[in-house]
Protein backbone atom coordinates (compact mmCIF):
# COMPACT_ATOMS: atom_id res chain seq x y z
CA UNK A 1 3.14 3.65 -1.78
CA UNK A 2 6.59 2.28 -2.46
CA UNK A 3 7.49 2.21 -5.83
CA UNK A 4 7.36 -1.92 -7.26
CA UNK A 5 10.14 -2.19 -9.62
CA UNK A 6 12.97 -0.06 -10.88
CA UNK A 7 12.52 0.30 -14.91
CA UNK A 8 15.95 -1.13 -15.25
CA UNK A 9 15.58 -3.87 -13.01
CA UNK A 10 17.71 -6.94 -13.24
CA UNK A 11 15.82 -9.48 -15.47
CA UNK A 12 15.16 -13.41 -15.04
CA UNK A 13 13.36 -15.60 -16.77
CA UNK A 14 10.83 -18.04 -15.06
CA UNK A 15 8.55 -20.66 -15.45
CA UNK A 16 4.51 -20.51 -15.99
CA UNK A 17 2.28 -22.85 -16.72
CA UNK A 18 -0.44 -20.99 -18.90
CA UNK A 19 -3.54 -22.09 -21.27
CA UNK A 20 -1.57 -22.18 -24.74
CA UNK A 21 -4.18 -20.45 -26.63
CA UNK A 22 -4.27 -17.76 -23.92
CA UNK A 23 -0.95 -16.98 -24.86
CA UNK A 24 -1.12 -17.26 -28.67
CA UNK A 25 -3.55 -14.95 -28.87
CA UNK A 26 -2.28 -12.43 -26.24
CA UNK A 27 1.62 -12.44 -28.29
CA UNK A 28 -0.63 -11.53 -31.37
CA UNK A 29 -1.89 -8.47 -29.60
CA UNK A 30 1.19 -7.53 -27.82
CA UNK A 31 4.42 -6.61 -29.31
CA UNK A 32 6.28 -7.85 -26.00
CA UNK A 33 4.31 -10.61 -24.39
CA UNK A 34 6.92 -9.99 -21.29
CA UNK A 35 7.12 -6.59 -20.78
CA UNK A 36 2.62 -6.82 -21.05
CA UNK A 37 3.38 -9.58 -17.93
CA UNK A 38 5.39 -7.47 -15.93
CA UNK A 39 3.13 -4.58 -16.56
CA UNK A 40 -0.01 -6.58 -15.62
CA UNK A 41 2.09 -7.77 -12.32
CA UNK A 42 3.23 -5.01 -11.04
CA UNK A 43 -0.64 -3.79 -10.87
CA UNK A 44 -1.38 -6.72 -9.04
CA UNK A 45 1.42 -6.49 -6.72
CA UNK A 46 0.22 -2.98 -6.05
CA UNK A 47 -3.57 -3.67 -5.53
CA UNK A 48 -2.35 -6.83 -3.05
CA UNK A 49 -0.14 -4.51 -1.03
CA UNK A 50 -2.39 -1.59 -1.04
CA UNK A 51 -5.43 -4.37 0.15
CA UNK A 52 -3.19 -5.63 3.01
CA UNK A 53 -2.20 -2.16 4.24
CA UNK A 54 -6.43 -1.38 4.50
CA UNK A 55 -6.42 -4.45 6.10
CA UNK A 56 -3.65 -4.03 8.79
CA UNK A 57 -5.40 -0.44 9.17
CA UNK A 58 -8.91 -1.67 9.59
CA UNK A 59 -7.21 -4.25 12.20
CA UNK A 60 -5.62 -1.82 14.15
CA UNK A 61 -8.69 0.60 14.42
CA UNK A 62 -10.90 -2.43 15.20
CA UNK A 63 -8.26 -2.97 17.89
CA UNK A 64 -8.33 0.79 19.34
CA UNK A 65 -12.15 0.65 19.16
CA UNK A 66 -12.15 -3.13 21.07
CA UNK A 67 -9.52 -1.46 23.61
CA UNK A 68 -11.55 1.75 24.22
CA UNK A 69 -14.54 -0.31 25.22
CA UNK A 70 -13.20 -2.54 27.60
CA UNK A 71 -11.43 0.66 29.17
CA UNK A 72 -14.79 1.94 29.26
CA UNK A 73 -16.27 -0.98 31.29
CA UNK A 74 -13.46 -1.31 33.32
CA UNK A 75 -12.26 -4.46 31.54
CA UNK A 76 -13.72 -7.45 30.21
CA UNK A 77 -17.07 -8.78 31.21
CA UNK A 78 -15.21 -12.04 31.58
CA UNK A 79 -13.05 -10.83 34.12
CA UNK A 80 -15.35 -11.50 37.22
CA UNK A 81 -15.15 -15.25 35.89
CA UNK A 82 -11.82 -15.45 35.37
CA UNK A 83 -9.64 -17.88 38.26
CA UNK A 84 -6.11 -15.74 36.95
């Protein structure tokens, strides 16, 4: 897996919108409400790419499997209908 962010990456602040209390109570617990963020982030950035890589792999084998079958039957059932 490709590594997210560099630990000295350049910073820049954005904009959320995020339930006020939600955040009260999560600066209370964290010492850096930011660097908690990022952290949290980066997970999900990893468990969204490593989700679409299963995906594109599950694709591609449904693919080999769909392309093995028709090779199998000589082709698509639809063929004999087809005017092309």
């Amino acid at each position: 897996m490709q590594t997210l962010v560099h630990a000295q990456g350049r910073k820049r602040p954005v904009n959320l919108t995020l339930n006020a209390e939600l955040v009260d109570e999560a600066r209370a617990l964290s010492g850096n409400l930011s660097a908690a963020v990022e952290a949290m982030l980066t997970e999900y950035v990893a468990r969204e790419r490593s989700k679409q890589a299963q995906e594109r792999l599950s694709a591609a084998a449904a693919c080999r499997t769909w392309n093995a079958v028709l090779q199998a039957h000589g082709g698509s059932f639809a063929d004999e209908h087809s005017p092309l």
